[in-house]
PDB file of N, CA and C in Angstrom:
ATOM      1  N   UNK A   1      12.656 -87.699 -73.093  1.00  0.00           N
ATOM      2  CA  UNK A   1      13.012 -87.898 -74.492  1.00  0.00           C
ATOM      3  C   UNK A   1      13.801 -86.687 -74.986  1.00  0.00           C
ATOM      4  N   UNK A   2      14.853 -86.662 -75.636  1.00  0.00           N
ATOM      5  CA  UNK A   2      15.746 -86.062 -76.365  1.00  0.00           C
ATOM      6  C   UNK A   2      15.088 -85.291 -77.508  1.00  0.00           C
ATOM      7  N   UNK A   3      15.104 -83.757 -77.284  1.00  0.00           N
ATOM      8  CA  UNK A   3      14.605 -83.607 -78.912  1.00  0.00           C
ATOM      9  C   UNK A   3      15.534 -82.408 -79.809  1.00  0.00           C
ATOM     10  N   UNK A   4      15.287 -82.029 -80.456  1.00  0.00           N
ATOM     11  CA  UNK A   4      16.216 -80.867 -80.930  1.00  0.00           C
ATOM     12  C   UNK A   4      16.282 -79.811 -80.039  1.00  0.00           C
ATOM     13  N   UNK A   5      17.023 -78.587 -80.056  1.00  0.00           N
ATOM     14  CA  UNK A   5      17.235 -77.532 -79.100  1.00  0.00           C
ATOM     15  C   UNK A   5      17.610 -78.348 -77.870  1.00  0.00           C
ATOM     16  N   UNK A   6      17.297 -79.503 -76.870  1.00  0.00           N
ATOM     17  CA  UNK A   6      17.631 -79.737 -76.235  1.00  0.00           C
ATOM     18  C   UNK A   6      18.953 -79.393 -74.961  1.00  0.00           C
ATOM     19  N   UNK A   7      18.892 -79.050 -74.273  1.00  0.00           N
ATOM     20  CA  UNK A   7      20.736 -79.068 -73.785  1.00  0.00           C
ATOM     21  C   UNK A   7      20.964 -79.551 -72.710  1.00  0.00           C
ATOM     22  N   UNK A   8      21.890 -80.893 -72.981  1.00  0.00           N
ATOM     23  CA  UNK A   8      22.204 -81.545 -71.974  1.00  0.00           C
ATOM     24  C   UNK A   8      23.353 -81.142 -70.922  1.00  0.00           C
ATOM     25  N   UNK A   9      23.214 -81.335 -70.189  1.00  0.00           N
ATOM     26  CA  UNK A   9      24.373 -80.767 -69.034  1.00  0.00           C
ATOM     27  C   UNK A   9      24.849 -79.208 -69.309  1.00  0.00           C
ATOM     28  N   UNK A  10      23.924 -78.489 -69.666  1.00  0.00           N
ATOM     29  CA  UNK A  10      24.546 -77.585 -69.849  1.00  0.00           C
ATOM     30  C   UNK A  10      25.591 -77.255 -70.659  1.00  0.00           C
ATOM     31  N   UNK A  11      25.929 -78.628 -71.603  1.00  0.00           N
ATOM     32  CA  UNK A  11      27.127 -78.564 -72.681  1.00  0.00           C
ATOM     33  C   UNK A  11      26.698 -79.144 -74.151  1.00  0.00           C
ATOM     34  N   UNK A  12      25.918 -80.373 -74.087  1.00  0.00           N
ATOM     35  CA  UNK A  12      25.415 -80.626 -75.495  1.00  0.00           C
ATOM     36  C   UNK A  12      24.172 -80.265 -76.031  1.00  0.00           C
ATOM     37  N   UNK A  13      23.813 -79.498 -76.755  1.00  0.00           N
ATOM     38  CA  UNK A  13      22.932 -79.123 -77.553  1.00  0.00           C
ATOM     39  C   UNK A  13      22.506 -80.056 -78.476  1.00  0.00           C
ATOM     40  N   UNK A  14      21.214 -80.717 -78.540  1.00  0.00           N
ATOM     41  CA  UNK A  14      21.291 -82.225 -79.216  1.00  0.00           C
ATOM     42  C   UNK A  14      20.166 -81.452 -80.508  1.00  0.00           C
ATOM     43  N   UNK A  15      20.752 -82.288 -81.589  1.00  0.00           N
ATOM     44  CA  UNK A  15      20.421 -81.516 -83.045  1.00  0.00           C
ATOM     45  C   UNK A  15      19.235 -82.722 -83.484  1.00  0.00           C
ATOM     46  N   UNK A  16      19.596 -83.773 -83.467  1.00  0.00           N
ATOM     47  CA  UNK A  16      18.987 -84.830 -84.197  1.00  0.00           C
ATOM     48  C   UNK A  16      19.032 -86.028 -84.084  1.00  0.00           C
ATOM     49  N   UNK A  17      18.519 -87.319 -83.466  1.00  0.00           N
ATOM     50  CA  UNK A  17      18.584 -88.118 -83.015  1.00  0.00           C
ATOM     51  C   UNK A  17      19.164 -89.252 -84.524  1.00  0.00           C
ATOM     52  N   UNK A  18      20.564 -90.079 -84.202  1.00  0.00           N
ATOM     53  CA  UNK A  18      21.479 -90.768 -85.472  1.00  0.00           C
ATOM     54  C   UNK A  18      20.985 -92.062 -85.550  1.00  0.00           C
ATOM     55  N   UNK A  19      20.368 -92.629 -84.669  1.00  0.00           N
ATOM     56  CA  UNK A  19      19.982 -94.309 -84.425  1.00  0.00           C
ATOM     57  C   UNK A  19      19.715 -94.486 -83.194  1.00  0.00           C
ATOM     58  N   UNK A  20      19.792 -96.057 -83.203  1.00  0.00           N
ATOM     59  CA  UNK A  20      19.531 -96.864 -82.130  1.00  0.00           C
ATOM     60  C   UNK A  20      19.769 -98.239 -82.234  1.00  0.00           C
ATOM     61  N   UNK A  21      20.277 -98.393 -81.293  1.00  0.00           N
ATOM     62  CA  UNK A  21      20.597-100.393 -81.321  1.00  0.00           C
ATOM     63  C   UNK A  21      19.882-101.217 -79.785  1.00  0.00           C
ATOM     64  N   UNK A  22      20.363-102.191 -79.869  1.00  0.00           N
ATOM     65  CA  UNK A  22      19.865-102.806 -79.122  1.00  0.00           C
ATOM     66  C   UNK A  22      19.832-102.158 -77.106  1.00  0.00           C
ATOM     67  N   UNK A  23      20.359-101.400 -76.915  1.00  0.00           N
ATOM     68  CA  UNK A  23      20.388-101.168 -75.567  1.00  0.00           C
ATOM     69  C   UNK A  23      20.680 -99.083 -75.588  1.00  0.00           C
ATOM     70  N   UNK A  24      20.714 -98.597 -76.440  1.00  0.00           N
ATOM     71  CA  UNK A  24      20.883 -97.164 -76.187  1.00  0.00           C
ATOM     72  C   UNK A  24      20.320 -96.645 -77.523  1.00  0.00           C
ATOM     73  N   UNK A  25      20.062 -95.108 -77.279  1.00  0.00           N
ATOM     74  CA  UNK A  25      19.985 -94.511 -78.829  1.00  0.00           C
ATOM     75  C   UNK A  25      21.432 -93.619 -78.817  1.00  0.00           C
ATOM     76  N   UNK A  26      21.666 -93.038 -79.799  1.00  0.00           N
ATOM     77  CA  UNK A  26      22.748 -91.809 -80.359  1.00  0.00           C
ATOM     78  C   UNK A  26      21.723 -90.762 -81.263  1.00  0.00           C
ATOM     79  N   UNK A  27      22.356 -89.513 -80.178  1.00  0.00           N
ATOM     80  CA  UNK A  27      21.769 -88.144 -81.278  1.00  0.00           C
ATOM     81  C   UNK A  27      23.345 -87.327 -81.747  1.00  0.00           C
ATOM     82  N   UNK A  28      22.910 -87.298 -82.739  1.00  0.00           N
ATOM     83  CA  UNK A  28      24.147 -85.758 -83.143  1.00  0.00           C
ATOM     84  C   UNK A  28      24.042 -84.541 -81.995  1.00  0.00           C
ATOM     85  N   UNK A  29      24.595 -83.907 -81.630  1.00  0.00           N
ATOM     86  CA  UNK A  29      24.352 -82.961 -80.865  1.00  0.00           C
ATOM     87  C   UNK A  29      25.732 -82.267 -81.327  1.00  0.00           C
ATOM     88  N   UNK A  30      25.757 -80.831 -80.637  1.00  0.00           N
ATOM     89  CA  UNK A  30      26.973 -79.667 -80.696  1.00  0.00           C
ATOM     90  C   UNK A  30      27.288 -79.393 -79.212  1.00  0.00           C
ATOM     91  N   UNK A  31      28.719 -79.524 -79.009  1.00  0.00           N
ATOM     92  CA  UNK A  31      29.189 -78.667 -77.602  1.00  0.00           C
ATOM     93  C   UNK A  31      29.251 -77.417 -77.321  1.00  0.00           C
ATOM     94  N   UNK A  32      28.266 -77.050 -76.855  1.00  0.00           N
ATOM     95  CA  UNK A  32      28.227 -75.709 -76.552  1.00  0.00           C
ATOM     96  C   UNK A  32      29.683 -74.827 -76.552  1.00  0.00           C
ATOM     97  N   UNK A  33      30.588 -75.712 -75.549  1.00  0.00           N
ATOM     98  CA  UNK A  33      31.439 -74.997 -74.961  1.00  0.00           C
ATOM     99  C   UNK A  33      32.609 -75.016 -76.051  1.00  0.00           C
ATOM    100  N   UNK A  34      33.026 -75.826 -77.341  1.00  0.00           N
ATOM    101  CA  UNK A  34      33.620 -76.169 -78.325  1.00  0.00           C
ATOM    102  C   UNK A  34      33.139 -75.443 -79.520  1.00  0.00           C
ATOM    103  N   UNK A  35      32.000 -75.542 -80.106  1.00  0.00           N
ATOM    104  CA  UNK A  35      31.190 -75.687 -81.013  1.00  0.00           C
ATOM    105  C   UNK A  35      31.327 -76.627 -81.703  1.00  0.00           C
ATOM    106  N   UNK A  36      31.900 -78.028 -81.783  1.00  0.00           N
ATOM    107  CA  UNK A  36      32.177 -79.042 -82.127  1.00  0.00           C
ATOM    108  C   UNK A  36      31.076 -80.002 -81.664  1.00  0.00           C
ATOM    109  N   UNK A  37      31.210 -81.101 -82.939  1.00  0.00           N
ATOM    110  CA  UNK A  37      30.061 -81.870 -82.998  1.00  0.00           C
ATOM    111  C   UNK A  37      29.762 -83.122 -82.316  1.00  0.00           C
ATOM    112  N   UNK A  38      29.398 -83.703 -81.900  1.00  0.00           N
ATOM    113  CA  UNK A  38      29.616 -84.766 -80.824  1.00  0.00           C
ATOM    114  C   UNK A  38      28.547 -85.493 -81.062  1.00  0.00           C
ATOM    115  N   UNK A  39      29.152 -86.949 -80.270  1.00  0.00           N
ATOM    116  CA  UNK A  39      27.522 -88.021 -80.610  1.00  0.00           C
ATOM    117  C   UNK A  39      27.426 -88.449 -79.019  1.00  0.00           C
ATOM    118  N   UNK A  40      25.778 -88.078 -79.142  1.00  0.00           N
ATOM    119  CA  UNK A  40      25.060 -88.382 -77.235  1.00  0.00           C
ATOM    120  C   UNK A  40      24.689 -89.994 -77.503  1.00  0.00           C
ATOM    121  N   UNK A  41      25.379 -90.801 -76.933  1.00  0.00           N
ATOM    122  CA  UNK A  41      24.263 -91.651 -76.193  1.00  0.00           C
ATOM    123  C   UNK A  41      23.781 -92.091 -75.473  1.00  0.00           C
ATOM    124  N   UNK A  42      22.756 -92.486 -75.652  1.00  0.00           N
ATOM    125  CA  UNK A  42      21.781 -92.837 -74.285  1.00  0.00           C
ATOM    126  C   UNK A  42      21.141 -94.089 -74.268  1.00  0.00           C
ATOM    127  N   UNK A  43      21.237 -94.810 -72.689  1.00  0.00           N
ATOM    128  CA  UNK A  43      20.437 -95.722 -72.413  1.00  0.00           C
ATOM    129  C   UNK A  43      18.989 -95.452 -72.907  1.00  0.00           C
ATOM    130  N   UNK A  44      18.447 -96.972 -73.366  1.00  0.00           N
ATOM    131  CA  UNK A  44      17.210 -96.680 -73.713  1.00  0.00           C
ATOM    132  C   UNK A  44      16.412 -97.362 -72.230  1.00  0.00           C
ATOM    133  N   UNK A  45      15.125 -96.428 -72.160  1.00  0.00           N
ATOM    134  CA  UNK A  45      14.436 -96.876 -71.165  1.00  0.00           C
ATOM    135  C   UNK A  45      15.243 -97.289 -69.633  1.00  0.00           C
ATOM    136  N   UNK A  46      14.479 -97.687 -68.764  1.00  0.00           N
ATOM    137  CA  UNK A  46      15.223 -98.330 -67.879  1.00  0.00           C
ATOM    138  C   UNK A  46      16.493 -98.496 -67.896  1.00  0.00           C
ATOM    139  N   UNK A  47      17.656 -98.458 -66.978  1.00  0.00           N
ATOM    140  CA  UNK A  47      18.732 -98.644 -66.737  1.00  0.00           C
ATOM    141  C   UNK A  47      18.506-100.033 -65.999  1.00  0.00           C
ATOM    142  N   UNK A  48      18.831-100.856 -66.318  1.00  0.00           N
ATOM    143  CA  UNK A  48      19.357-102.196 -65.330  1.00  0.00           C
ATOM    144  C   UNK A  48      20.722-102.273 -64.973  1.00  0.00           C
ATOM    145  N   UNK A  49      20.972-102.567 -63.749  1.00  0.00           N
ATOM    146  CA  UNK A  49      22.255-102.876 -63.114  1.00  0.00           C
ATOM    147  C   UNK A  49      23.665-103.653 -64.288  1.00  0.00           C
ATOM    148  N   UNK A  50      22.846-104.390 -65.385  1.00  0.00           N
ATOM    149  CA  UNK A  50      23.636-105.246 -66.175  1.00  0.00           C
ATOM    150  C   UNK A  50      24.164-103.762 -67.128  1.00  0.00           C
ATOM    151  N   UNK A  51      22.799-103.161 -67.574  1.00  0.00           N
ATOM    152  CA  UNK A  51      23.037-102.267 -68.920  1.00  0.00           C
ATOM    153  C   UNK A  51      24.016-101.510 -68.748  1.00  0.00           C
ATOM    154  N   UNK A  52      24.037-100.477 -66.920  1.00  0.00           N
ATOM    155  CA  UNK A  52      24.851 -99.545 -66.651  1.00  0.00           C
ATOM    156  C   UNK A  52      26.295 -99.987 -66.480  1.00  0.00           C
ATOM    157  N   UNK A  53      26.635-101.265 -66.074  1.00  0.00           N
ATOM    158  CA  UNK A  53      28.150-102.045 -66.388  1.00  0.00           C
ATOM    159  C   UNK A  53      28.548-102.487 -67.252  1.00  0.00           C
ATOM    160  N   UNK A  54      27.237-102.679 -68.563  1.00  0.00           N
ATOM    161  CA  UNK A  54      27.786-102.762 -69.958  1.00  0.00           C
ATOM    162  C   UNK A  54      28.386-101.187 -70.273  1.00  0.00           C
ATOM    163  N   UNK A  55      27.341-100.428 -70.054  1.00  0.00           N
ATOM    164  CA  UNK A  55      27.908 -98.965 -70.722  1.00  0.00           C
ATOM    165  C   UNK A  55      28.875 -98.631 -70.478  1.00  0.00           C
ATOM    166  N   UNK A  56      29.032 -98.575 -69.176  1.00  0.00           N
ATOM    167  CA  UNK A  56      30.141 -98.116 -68.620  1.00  0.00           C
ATOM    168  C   UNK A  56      31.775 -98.649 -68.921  1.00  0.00           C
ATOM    169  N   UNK A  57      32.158-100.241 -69.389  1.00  0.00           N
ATOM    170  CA  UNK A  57      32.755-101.114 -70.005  1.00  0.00           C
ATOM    171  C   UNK A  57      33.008-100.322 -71.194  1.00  0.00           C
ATOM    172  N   UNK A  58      31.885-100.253 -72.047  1.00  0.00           N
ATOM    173  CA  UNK A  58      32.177 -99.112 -73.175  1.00  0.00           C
ATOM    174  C   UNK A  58      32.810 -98.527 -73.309  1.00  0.00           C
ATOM    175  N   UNK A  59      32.381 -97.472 -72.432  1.00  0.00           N
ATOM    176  CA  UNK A  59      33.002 -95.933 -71.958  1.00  0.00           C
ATOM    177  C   UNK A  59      34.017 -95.586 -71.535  1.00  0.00           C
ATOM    178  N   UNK A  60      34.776 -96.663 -70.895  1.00  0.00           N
ATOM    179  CA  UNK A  60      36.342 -96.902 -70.574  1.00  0.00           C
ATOM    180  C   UNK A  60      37.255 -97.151 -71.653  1.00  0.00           C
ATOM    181  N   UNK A  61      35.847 -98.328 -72.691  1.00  0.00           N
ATOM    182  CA  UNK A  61      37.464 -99.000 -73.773  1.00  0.00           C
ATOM    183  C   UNK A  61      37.502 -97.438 -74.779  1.00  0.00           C
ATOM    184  N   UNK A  62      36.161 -96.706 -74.883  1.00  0.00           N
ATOM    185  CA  UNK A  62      35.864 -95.828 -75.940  1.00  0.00           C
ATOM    186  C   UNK A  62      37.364 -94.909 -75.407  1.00  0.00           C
ATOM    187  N   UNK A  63      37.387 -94.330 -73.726  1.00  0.00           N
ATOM    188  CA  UNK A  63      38.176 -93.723 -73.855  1.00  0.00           C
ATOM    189  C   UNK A  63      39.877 -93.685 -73.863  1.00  0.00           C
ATOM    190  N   UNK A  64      39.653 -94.854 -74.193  1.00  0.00           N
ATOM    191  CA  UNK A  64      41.536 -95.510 -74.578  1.00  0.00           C
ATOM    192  C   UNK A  64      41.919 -95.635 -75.577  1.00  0.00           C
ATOM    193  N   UNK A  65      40.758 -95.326 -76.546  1.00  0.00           N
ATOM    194  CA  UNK A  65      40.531 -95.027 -78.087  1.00  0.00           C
ATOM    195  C   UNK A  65      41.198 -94.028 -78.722  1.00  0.00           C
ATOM    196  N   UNK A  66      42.278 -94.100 -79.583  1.00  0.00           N
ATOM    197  CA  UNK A  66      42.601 -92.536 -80.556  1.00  0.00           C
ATOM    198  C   UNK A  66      42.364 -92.898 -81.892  1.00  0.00           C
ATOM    199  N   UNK A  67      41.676 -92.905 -82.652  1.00  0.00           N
ATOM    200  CA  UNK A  67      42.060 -93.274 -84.343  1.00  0.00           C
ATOM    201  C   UNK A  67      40.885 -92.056 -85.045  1.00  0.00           C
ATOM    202  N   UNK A  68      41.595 -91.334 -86.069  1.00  0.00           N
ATOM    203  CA  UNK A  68      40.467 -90.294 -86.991  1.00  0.00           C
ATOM    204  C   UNK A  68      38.995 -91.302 -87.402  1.00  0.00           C
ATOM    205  N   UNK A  69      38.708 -92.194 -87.238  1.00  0.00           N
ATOM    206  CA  UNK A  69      37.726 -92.915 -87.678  1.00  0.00           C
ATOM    207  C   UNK A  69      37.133 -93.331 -86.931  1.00  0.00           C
ATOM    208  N   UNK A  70      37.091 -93.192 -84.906  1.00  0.00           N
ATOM    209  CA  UNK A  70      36.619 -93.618 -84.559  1.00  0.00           C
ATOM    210  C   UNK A  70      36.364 -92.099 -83.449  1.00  0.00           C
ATOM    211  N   UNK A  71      34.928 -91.936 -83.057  1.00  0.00           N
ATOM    212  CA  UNK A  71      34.802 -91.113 -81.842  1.00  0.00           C
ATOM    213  C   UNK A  71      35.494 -90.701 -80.589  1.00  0.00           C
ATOM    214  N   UNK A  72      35.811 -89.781 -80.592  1.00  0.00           N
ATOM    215  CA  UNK A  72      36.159 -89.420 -79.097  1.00  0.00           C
ATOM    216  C   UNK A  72      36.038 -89.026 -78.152  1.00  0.00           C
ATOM    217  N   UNK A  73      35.807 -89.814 -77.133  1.00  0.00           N
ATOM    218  CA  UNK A  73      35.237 -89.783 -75.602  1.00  0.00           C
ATOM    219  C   UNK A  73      35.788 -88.298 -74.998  1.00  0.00           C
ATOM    220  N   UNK A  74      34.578 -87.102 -74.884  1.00  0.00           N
ATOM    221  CA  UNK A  74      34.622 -86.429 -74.244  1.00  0.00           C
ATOM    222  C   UNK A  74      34.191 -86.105 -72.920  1.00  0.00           C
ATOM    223  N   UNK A  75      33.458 -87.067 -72.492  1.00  0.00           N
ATOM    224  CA  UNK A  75      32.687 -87.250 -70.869  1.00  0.00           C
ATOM    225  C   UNK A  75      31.764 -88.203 -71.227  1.00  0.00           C
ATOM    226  N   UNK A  76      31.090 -87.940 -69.944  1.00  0.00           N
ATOM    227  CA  UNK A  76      29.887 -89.144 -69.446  1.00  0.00           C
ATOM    228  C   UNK A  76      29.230 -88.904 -68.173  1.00  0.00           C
ATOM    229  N   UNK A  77      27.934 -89.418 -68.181  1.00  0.00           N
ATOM    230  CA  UNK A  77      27.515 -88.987 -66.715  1.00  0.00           C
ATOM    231  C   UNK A  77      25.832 -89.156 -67.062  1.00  0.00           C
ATOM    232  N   UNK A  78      25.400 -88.733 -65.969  1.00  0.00           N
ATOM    233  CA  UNK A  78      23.731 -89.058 -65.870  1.00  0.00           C
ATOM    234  C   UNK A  78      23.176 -87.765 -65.740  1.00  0.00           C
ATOM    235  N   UNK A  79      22.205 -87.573 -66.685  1.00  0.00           N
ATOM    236  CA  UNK A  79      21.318 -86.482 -66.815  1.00  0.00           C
ATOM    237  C   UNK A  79      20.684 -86.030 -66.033  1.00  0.00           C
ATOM    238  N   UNK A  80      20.153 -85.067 -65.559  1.00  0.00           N
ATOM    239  CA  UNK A  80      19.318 -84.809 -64.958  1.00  0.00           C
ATOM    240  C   UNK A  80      17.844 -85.571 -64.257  1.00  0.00           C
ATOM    241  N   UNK A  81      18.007 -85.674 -65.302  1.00  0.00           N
ATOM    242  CA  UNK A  81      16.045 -86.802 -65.305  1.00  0.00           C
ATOM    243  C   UNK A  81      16.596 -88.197 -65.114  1.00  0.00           C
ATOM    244  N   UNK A  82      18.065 -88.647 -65.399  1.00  0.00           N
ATOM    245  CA  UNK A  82      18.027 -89.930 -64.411  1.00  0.00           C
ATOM    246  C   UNK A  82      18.597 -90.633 -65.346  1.00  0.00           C
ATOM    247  N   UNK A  83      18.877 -90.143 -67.066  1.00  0.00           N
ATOM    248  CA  UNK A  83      18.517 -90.847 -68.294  1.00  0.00           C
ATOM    249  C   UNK A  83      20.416 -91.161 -68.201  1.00  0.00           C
TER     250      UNK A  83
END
């Protein structure tokens, strides 16, 4: 579980967990290496074979994405613990 102080990969520092929907949560977190603010998300629970080719689908269209109103895909990858 994600909590404040946290640091993921050695780059996001996760501040505060923003929501959750049906298949992941989002925390606010800071890039260490930036100091810029970024949003983590994460599979919830279990990864199923379906969830990780939904995300990943995501994560491709997210990063073909440019508009001031919408997030921008700075990486991706699997945590340590598997998450």
């Amino acid at each position: 579980m994600m909590r404040p102080g946290h640091v993921l990969d050695e780059r996001f520092e996760i501040e505060e967990r923003a929501g959750a929907g049906g298949m992941g949560q989002v925390f606010r977190a800071r890039d260490v290496h930036t100091g810029g603010r970024v949003a983590v998300k994460m599979i919830l629970g279990e990864a199923s074979a379906h969830h990780e080719a939904r995300f990943a689908l995501e994560t491709r269209a997210l990063a073909e994405l440019s508009h001031p109103g919408i997030v921008r895909h700075v990486g991706q990858g699997v945590a340590a613990s598997g998450a």
